[in-house]
C-alpha atoms as a PDB file:
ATOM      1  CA  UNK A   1       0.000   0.000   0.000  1.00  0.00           C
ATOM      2  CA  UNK A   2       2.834   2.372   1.004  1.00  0.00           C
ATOM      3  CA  UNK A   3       4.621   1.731  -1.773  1.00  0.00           C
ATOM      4  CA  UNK A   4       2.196   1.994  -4.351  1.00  0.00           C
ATOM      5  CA  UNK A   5       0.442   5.220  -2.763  1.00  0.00           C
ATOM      6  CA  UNK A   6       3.809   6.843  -3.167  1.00  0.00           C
ATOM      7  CA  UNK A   7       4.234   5.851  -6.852  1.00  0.00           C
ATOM      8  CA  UNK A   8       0.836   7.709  -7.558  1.00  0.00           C
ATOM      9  CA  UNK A   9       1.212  10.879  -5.446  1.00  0.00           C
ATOM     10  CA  UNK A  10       5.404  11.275  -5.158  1.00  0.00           C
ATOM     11  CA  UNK A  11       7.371  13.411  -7.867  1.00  0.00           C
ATOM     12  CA  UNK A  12      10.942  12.455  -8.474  1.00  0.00           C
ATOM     13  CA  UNK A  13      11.963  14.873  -6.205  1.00  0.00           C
ATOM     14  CA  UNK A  14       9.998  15.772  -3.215  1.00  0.00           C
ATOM     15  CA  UNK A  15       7.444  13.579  -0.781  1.00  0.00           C
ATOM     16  CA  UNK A  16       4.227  14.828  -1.267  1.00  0.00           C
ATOM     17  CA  UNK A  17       1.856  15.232   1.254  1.00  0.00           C
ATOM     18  CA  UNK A  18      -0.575  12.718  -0.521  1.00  0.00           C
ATOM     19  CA  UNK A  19       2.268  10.155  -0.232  1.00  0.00           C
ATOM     20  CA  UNK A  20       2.625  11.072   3.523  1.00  0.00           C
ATOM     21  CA  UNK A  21      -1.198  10.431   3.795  1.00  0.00           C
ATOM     22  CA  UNK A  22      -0.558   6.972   1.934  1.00  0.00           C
ATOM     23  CA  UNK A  23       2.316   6.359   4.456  1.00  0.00           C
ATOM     24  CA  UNK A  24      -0.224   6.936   7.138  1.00  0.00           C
ATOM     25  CA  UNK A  25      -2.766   4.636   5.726  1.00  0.00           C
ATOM     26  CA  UNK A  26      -0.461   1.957   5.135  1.00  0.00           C
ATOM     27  CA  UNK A  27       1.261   2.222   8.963  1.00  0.00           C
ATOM     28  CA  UNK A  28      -2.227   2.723  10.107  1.00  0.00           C
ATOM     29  CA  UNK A  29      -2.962  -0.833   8.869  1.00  0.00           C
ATOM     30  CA  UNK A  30       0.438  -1.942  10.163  1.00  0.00           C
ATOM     31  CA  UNK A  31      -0.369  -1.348  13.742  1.00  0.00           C
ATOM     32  CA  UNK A  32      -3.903  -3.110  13.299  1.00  0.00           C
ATOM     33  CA  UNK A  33      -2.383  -5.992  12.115  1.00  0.00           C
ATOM     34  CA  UNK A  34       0.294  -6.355  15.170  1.00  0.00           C
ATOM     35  CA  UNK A  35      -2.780  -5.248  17.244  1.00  0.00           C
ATOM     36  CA  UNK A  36      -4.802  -8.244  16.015  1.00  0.00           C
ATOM     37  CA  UNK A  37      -1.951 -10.313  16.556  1.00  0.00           C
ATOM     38  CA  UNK A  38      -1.771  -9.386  20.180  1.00  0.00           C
ATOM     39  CA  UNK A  39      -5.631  -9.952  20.745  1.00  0.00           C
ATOM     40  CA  UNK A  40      -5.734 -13.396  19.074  1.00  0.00           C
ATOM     41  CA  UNK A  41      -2.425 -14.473  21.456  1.00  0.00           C
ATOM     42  CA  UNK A  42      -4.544 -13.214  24.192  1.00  0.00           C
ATOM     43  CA  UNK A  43      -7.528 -14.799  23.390  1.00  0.00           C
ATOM     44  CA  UNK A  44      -9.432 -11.544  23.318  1.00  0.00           C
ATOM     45  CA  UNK A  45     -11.921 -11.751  20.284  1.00  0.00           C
ATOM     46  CA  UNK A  46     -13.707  -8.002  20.980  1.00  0.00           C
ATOM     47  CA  UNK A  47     -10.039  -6.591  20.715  1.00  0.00           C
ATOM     48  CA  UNK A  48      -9.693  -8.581  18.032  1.00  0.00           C
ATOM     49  CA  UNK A  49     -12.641  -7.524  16.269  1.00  0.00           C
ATOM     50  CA  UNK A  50     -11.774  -3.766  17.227  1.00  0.00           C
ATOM     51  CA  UNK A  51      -8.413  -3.882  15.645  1.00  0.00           C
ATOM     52  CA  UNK A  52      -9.614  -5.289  12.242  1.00  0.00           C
ATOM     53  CA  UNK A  53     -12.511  -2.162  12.312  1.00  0.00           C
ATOM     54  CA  UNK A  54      -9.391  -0.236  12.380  1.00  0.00           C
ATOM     55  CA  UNK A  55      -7.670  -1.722   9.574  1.00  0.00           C
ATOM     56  CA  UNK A  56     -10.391  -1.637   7.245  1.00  0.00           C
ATOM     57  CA  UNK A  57     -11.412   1.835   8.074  1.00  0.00           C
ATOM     58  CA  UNK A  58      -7.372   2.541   6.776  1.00  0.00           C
ATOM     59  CA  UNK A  59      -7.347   0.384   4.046  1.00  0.00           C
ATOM     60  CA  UNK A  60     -10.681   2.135   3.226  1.00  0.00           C
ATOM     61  CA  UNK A  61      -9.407   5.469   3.023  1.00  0.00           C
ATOM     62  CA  UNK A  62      -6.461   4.791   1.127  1.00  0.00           C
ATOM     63  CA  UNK A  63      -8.526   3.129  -1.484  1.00  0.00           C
ATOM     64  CA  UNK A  64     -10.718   5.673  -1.305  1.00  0.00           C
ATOM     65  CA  UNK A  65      -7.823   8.243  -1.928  1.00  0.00           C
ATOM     66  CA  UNK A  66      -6.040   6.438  -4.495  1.00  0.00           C
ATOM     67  CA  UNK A  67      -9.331   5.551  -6.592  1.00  0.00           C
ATOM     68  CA  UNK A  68     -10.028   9.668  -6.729  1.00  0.00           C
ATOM     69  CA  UNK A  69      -6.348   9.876  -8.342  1.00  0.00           C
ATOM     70  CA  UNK A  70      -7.018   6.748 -10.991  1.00  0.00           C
ATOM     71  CA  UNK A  71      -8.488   7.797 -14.324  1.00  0.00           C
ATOM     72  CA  UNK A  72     -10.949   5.883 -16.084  1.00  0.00           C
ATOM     73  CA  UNK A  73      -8.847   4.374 -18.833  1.00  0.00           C
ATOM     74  CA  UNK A  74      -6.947   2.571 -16.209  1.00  0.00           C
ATOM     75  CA  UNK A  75      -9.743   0.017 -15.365  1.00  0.00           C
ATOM     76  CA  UNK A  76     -11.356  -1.138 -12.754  1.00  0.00           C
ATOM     77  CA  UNK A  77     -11.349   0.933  -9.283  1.00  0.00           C
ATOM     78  CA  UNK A  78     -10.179  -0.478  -6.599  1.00  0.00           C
ATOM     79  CA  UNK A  79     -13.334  -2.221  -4.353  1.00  0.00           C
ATOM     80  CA  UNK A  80     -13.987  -0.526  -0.564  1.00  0.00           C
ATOM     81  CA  UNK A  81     -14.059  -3.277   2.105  1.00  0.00           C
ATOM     82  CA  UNK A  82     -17.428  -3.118   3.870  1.00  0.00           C
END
């Protein structure tokens, strides 16, 4: 996600803010994902469950970021996670 965020929104020579956003997104999902890992060792299914609202609320607003940068002669958009 990082990486691909920051091919979109990054010239050669600066970081953009839209690639910090995509950074954000991506480390966003990151942390849910070590947060999930933590709940499951723990046997904690409604922290669990929290942490992987988390992650799809980021992975949500990257795609929802990256699909307003997309033109239509790409293709397909990417698909939101309900």
């Amino acid at each position: 996600m990082g990486m691909l965020g920051t091919t979109f929104f990054t010239p050669d020579s600066t970081v953009s803010n839209d690639a910090l956003l995509m950074r954000y997104y991506a480390n966003e999902l990151g942390y849910t994902c070590q947060d999930i890992e933590i709940a499951a060792a723990k046997d904690d299914r409604g922290a669990a469950i929290e942490a992987w609202r988390g992650g799809r609320d980021a992975i949500n607003s990257w795609v929802g970021y990256v699909n307003r940068a997309l033109p239509d002669k790409v293709g397909d958009k990417f698909v939101e996670e309900g």
